[in-house]
PDB file of N, CA and C in Angstrom:
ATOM      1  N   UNK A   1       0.862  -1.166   0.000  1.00  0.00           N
ATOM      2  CA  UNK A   1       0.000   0.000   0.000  1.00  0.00           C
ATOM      3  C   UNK A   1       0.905   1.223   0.000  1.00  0.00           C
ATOM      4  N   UNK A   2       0.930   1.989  -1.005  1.00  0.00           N
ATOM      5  CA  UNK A   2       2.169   2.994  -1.347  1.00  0.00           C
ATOM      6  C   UNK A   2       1.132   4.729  -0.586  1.00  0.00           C
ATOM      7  N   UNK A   3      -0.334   4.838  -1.190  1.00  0.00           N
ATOM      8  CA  UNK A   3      -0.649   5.787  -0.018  1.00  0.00           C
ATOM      9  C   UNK A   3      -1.970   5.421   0.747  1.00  0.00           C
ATOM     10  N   UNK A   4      -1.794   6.163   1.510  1.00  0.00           N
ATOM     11  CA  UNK A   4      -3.041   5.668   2.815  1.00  0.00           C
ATOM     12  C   UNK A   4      -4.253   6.501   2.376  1.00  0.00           C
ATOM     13  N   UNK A   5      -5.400   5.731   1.687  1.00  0.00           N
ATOM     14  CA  UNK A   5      -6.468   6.493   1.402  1.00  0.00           C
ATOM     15  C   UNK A   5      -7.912   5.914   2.817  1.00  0.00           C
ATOM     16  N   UNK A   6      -8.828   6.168   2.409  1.00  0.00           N
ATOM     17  CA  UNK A   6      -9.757   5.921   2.899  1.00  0.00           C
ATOM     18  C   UNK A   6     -10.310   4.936   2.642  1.00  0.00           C
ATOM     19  N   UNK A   7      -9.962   4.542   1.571  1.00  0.00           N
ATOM     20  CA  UNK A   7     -10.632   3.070   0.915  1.00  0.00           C
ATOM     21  C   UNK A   7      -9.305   2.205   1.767  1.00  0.00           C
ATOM     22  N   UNK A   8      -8.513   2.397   1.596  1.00  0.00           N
ATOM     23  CA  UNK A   8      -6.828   1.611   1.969  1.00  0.00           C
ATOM     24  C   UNK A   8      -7.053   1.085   3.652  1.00  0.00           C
ATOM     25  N   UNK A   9      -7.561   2.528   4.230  1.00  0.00           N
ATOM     26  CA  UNK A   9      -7.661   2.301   5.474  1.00  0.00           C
ATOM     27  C   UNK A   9      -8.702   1.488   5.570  1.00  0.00           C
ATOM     28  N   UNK A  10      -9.905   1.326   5.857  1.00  0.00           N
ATOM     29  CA  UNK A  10     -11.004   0.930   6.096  1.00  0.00           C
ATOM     30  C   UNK A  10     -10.895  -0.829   5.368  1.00  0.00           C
ATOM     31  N   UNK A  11      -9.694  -1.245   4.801  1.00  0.00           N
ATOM     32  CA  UNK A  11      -9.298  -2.512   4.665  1.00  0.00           C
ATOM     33  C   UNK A  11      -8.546  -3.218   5.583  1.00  0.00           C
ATOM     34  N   UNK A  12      -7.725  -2.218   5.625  1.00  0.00           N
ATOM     35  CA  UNK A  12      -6.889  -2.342   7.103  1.00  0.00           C
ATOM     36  C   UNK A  12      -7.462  -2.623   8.327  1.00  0.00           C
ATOM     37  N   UNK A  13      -8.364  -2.209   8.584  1.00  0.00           N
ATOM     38  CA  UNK A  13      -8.869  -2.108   9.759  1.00  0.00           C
ATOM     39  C   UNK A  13      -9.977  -3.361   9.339  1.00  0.00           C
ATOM     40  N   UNK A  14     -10.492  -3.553   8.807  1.00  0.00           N
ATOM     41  CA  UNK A  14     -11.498  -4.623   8.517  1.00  0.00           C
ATOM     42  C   UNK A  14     -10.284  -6.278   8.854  1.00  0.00           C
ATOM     43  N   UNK A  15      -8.891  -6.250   8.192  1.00  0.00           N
ATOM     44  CA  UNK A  15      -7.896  -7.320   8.763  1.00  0.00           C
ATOM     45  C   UNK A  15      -7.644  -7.123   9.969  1.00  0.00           C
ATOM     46  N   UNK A  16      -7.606  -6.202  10.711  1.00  0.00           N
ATOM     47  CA  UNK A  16      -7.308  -5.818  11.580  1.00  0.00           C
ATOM     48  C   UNK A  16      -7.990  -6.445  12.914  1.00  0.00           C
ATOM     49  N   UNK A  17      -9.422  -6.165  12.730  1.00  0.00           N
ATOM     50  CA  UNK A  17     -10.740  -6.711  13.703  1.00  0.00           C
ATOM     51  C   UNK A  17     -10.468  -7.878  13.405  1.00  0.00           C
ATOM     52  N   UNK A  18     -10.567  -8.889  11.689  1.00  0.00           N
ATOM     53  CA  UNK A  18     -10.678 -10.301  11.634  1.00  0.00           C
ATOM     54  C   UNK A  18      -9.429 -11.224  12.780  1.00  0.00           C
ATOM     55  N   UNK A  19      -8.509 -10.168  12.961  1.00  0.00           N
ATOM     56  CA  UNK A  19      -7.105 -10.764  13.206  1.00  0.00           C
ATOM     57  C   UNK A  19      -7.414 -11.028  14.706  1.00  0.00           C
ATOM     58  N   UNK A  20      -7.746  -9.779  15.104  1.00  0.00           N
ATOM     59  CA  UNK A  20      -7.918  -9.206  16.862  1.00  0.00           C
ATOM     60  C   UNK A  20      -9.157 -10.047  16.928  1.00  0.00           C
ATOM     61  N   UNK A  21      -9.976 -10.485  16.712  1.00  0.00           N
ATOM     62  CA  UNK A  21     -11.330 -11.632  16.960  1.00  0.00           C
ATOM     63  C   UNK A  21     -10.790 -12.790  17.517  1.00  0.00           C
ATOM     64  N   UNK A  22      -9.734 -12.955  16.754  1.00  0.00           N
ATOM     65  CA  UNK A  22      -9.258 -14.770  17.279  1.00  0.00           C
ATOM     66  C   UNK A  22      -7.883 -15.114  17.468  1.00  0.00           C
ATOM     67  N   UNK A  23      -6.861 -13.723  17.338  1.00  0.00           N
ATOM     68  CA  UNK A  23      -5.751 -13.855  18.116  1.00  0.00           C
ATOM     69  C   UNK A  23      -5.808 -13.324  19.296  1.00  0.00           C
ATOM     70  N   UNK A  24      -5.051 -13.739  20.693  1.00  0.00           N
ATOM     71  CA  UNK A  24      -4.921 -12.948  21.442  1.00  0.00           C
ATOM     72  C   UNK A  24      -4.081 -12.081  21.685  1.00  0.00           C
ATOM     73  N   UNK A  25      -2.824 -12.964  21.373  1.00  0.00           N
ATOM     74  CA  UNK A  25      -1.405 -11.890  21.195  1.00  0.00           C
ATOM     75  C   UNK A  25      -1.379 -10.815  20.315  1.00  0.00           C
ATOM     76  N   UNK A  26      -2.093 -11.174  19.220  1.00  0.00           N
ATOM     77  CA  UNK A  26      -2.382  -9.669  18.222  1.00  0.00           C
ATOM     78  C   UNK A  26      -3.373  -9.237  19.019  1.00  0.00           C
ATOM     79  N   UNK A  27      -4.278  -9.306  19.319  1.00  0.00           N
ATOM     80  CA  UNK A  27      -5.584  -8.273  20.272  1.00  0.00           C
ATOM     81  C   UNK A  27      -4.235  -7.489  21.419  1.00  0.00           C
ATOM     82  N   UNK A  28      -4.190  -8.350  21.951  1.00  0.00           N
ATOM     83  CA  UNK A  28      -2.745  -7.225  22.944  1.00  0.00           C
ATOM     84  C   UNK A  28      -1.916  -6.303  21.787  1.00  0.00           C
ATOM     85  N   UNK A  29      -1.140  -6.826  20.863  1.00  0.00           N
ATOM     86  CA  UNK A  29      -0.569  -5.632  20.688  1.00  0.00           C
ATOM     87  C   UNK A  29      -1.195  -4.710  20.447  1.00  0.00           C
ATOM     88  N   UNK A  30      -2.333  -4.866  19.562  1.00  0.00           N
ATOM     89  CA  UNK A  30      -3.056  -3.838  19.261  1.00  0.00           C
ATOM     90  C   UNK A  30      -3.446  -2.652  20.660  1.00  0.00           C
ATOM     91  N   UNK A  31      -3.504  -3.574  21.753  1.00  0.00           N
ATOM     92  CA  UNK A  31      -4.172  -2.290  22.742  1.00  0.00           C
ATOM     93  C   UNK A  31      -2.522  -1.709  23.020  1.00  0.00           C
ATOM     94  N   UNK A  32      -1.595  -2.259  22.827  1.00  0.00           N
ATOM     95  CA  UNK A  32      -0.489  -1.658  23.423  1.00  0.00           C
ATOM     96  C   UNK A  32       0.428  -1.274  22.853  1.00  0.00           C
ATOM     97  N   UNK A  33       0.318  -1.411  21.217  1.00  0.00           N
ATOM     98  CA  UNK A  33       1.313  -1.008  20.586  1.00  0.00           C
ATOM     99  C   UNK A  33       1.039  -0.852  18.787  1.00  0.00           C
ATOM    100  N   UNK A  34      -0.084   0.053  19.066  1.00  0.00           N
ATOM    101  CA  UNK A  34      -0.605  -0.258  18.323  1.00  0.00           C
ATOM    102  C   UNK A  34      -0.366   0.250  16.221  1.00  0.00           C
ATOM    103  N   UNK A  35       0.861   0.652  16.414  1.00  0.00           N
ATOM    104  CA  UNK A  35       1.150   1.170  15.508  1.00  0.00           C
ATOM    105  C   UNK A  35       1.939  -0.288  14.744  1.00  0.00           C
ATOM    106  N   UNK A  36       2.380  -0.715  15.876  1.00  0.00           N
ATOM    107  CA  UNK A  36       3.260  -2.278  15.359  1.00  0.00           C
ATOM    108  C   UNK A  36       2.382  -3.585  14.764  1.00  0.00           C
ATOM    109  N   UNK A  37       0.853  -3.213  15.765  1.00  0.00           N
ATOM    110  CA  UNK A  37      -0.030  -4.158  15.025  1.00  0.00           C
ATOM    111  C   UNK A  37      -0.377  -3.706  13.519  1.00  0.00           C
ATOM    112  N   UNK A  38      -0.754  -2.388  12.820  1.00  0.00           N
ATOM    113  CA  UNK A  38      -0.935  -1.541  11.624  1.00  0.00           C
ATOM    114  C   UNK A  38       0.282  -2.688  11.437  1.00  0.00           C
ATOM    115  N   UNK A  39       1.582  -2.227  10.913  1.00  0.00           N
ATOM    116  CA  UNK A  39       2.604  -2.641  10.383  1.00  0.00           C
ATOM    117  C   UNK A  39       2.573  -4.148  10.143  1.00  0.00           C
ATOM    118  N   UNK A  40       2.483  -4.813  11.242  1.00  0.00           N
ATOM    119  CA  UNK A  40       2.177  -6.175  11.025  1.00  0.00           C
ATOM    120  C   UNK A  40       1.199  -6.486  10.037  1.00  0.00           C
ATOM    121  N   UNK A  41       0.703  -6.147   9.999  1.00  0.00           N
ATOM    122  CA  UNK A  41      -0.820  -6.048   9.092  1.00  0.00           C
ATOM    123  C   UNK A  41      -0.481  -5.791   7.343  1.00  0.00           C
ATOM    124  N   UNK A  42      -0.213  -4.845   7.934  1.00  0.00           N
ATOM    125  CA  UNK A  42      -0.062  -4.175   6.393  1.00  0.00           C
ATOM    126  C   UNK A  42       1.745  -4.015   5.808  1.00  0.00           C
ATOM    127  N   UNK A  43       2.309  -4.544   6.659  1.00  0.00           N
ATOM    128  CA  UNK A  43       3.693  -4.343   6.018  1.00  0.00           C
ATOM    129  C   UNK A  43       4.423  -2.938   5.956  1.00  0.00           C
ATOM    130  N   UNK A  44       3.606  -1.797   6.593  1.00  0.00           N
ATOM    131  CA  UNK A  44       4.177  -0.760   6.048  1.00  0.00           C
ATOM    132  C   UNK A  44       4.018  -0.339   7.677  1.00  0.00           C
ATOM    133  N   UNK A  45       5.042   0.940   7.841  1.00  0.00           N
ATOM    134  CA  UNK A  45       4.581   2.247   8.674  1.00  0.00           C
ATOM    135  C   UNK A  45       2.968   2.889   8.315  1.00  0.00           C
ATOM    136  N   UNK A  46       2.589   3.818   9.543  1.00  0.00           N
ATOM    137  CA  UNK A  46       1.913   4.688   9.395  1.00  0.00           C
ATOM    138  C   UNK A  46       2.362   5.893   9.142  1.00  0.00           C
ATOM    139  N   UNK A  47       1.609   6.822   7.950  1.00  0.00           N
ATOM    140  CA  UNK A  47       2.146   7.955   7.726  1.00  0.00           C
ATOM    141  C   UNK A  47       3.012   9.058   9.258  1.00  0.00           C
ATOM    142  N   UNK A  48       4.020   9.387   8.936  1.00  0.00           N
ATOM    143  CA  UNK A  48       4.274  10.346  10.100  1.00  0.00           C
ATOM    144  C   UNK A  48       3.053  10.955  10.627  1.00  0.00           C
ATOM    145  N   UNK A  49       3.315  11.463  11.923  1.00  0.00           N
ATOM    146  CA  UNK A  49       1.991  12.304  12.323  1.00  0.00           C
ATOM    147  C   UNK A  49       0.922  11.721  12.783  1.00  0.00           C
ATOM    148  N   UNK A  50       0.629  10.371  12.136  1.00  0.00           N
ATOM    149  CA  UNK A  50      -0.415   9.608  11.859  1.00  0.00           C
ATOM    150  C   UNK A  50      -0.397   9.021  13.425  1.00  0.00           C
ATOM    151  N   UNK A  51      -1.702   8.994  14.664  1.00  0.00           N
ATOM    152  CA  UNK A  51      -1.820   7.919  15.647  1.00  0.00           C
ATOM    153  C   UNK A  51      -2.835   7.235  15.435  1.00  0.00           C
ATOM    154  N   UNK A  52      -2.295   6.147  15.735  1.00  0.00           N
ATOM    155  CA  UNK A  52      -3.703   5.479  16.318  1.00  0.00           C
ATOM    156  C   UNK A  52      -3.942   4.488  17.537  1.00  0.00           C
ATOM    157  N   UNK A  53      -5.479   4.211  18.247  1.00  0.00           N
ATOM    158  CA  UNK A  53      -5.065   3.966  19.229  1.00  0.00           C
ATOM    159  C   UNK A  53      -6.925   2.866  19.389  1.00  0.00           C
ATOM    160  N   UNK A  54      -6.163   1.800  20.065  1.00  0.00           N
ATOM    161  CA  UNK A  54      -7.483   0.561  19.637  1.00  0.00           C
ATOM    162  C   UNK A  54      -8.017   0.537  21.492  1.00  0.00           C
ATOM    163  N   UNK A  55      -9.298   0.325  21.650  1.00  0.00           N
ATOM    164  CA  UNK A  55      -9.619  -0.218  23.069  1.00  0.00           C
ATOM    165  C   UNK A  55     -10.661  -1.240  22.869  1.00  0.00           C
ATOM    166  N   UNK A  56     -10.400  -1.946  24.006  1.00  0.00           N
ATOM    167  CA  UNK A  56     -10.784  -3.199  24.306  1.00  0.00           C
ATOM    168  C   UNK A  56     -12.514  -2.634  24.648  1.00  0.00           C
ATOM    169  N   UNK A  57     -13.426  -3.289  24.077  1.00  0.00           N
ATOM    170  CA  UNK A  57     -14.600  -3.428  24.697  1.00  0.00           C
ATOM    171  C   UNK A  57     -15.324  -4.871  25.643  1.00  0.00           C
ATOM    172  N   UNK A  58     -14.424  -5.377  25.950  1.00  0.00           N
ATOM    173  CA  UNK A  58     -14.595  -6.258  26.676  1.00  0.00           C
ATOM    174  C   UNK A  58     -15.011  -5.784  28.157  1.00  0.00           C
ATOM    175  N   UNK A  59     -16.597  -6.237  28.678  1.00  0.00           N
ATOM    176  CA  UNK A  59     -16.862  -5.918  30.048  1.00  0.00           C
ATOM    177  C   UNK A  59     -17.738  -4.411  29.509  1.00  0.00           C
ATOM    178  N   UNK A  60     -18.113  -3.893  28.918  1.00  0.00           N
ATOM    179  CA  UNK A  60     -18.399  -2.736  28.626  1.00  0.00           C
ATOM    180  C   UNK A  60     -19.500  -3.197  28.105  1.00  0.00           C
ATOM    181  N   UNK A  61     -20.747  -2.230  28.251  1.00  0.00           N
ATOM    182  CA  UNK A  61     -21.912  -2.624  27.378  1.00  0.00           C
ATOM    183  C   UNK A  61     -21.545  -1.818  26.491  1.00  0.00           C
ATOM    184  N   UNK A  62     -21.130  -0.489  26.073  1.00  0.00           N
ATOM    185  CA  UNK A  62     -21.127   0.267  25.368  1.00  0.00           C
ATOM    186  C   UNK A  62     -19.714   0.878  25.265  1.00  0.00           C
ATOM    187  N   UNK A  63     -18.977   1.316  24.883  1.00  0.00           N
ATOM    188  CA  UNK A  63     -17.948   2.259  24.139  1.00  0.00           C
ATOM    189  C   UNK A  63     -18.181   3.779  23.511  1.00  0.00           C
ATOM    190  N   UNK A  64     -17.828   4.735  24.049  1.00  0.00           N
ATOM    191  CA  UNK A  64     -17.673   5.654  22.893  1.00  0.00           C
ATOM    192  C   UNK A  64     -16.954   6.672  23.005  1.00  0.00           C
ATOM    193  N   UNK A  65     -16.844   7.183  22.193  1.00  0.00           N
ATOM    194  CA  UNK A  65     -15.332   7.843  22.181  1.00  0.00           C
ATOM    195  C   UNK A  65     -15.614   9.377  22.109  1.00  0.00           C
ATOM    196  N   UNK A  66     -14.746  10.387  22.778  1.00  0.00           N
ATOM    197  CA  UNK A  66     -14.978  11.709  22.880  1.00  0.00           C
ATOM    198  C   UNK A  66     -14.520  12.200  21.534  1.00  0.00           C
ATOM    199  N   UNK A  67     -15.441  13.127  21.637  1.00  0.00           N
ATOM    200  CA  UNK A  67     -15.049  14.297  20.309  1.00  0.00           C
ATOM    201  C   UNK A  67     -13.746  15.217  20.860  1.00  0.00           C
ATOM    202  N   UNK A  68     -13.023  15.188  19.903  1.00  0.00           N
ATOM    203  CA  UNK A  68     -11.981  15.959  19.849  1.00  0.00           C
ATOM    204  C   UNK A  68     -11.954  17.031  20.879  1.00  0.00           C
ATOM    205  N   UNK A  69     -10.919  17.561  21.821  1.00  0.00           N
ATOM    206  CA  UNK A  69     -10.925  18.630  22.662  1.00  0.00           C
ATOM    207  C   UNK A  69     -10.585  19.991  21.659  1.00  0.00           C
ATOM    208  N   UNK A  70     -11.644  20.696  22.007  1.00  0.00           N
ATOM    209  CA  UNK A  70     -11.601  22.088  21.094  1.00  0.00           C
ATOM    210  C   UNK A  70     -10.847  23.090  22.118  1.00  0.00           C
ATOM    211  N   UNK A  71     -10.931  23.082  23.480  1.00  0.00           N
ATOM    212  CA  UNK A  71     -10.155  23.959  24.087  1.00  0.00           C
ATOM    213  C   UNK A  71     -11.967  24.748  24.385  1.00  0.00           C
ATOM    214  N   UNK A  72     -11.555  26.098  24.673  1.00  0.00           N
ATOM    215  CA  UNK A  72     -12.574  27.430  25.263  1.00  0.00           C
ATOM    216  C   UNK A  72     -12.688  28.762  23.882  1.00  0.00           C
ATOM    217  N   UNK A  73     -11.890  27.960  22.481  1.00  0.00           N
ATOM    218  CA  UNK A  73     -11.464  28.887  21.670  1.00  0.00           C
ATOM    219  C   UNK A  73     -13.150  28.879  20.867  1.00  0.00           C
ATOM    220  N   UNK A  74     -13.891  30.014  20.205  1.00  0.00           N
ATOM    221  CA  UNK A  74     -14.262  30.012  19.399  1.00  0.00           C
ATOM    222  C   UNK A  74     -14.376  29.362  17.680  1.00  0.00           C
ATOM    223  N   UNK A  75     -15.578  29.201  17.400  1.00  0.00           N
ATOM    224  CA  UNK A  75     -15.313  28.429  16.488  1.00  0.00           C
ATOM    225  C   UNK A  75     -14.766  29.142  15.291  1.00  0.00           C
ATOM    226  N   UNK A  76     -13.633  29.142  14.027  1.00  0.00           N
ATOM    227  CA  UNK A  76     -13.486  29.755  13.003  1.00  0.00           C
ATOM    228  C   UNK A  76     -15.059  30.140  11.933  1.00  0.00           C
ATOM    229  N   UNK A  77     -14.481  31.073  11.494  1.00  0.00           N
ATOM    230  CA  UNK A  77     -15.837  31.228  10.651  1.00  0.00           C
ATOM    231  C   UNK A  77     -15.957  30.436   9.653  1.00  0.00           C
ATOM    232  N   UNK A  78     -14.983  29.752   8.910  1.00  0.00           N
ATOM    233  CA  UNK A  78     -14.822  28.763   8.010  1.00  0.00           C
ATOM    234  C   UNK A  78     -15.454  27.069   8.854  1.00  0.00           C
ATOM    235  N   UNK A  79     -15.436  26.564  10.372  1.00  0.00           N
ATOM    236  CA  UNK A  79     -16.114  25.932  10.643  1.00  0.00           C
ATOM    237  C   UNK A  79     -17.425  26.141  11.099  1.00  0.00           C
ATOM    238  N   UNK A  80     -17.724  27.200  11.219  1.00  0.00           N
ATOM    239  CA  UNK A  80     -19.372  27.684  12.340  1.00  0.00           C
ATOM    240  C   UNK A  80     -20.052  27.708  10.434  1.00  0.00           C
ATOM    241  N   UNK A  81     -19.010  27.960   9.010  1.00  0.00           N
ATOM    242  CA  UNK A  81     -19.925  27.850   8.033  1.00  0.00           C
ATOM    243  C   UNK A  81     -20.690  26.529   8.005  1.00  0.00           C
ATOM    244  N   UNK A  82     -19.790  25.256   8.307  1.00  0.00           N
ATOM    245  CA  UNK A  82     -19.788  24.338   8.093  1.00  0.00           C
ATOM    246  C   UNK A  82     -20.773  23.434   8.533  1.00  0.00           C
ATOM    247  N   UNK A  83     -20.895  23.841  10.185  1.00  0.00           N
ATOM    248  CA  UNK A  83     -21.679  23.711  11.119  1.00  0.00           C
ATOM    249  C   UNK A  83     -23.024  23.681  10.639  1.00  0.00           C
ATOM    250  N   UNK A  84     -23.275  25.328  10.127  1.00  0.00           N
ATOM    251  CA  UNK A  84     -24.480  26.025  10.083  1.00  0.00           C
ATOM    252  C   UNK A  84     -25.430  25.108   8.618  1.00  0.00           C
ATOM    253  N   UNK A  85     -24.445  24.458   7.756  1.00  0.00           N
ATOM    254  CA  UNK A  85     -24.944  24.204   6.865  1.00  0.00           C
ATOM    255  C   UNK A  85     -24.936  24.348   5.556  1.00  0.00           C
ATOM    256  N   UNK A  86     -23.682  25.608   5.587  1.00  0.00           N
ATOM    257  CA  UNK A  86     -22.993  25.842   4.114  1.00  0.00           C
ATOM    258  C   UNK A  86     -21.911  25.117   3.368  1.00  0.00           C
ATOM    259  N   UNK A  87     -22.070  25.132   2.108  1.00  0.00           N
ATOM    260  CA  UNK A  87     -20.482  24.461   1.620  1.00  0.00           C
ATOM    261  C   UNK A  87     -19.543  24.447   2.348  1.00  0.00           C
ATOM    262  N   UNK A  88     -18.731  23.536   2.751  1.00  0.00           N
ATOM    263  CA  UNK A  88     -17.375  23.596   2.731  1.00  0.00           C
ATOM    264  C   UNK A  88     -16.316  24.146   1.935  1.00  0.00           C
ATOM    265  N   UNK A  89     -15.962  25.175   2.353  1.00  0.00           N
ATOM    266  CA  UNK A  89     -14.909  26.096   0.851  1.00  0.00           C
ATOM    267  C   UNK A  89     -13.691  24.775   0.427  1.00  0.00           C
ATOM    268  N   UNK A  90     -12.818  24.611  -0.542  1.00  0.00           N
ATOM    269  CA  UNK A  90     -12.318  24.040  -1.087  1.00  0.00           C
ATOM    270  C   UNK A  90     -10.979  24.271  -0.536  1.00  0.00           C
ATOM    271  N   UNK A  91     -10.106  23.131   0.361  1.00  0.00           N
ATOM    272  CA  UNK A  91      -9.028  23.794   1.015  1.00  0.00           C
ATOM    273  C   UNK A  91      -8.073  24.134   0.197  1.00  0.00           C
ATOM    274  N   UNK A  92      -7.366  25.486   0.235  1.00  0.00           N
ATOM    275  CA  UNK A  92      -6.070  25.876  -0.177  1.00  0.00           C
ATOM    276  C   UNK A  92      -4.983  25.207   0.550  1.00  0.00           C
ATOM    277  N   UNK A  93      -3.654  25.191  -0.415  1.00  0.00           N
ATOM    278  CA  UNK A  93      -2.754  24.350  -0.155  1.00  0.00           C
ATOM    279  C   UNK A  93      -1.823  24.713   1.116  1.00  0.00           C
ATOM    280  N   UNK A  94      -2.563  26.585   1.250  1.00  0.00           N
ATOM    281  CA  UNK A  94      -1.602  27.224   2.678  1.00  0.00           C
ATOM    282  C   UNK A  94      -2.807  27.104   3.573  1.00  0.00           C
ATOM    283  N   UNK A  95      -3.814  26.172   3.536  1.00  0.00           N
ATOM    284  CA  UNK A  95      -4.980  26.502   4.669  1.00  0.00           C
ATOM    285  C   UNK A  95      -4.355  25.341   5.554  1.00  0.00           C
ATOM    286  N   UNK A  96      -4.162  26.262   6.648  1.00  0.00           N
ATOM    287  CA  UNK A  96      -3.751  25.074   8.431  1.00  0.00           C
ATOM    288  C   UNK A  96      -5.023  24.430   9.688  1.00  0.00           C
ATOM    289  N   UNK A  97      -6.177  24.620   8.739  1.00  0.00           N
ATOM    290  CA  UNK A  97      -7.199  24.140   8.865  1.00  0.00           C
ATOM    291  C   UNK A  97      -7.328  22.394   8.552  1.00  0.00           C
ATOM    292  N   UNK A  98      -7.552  21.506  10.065  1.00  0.00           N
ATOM    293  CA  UNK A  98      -7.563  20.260  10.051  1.00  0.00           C
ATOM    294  C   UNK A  98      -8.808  19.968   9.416  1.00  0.00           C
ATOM    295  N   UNK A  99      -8.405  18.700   8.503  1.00  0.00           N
ATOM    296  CA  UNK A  99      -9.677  17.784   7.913  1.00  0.00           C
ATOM    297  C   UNK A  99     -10.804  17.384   8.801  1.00  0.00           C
ATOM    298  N   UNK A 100     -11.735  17.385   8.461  1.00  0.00           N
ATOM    299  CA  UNK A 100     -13.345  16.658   9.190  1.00  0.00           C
ATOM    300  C   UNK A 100     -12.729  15.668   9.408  1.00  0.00           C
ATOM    301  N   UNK A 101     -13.022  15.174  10.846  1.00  0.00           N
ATOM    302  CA  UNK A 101     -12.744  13.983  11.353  1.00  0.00           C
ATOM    303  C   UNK A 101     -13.671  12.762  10.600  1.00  0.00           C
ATOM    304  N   UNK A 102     -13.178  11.674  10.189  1.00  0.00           N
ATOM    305  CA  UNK A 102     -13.825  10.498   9.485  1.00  0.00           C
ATOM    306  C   UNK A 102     -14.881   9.809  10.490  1.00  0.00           C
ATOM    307  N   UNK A 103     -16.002   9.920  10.115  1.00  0.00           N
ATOM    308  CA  UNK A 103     -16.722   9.105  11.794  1.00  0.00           C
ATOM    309  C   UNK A 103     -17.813   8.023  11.088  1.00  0.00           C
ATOM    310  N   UNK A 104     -17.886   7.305   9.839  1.00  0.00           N
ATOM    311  CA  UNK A 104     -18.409   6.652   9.764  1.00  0.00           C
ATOM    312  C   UNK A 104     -17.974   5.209  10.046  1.00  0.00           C
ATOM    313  N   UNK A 105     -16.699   4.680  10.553  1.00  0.00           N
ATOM    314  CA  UNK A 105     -16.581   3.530  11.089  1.00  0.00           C
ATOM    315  C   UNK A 105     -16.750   3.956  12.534  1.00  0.00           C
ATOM    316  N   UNK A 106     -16.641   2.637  13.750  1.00  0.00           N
ATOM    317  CA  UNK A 106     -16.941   2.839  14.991  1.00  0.00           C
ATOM    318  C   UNK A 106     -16.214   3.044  15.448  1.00  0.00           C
ATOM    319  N   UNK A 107     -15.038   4.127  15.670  1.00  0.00           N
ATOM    320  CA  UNK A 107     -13.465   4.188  15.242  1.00  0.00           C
ATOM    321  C   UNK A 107     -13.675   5.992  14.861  1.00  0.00           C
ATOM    322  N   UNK A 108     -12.813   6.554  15.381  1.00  0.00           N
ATOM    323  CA  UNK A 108     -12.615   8.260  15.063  1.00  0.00           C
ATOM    324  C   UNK A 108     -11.381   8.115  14.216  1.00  0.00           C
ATOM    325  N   UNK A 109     -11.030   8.648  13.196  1.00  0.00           N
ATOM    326  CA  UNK A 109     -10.032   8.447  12.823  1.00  0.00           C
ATOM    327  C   UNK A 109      -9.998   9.767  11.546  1.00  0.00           C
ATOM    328  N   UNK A 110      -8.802  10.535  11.515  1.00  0.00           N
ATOM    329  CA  UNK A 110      -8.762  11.774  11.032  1.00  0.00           C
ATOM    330  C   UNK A 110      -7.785  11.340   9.872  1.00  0.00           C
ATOM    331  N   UNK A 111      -7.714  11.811   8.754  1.00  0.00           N
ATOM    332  CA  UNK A 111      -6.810  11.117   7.572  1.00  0.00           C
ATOM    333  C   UNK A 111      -6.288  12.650   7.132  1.00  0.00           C
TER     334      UNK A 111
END
């Protein structure tokens, strides 16, 4: 896998669960190291920058995961557009504005 798309990922992670279902030693690394389980998997690193991080739902009726900490800062006007219901403007290559977090697997994961 030469780049990490969204289609790329969401394969990954689909070997990933099959693996962690019925190994145990891979289910551990994954909670503990979990960049080494990716690699194992897929043969490759994760992009720099890139975390990720797996939890056990075992004993839990439910799981879920917090939304990103925004801090006490106001929202940009380019996200309160977003919010409100308008286009998303088209990012420029100098915009330091982070991507929409990916939230349709059960899994937060920002690409």
């Amino acid at each position: 896998m030469s780049q990490w798309t969204q289609e790329s990922m969401n394969e990954v992670l689909n070997d990933i669960y099959r693996k962690a279902a019925t190994d145990k030693a891979f289910r551990q690394l994954c909670l503990s190291q979990p960049e080494s389980a990716v690699k194992q998997v897929t043969n490759q690193a994760l992009p720099e920058g890139f975390t990720v991080r797996f939890i056990d739902n075992a004993g839990a009726d439910a799981t879920f995961v917090l939304p990103d900490y925004l801090g006490d800062s106001e929202l940009s006007d380019a996200q309160l557009e977003a919010v409100v219901g308008g286009k998303k403007k088209k990012k420029d290559k100098d915009d330091d504005d982070d991507e929409a977090p990916f939230t349709g697997m059960p899994f937060h994961c920002k690409l």
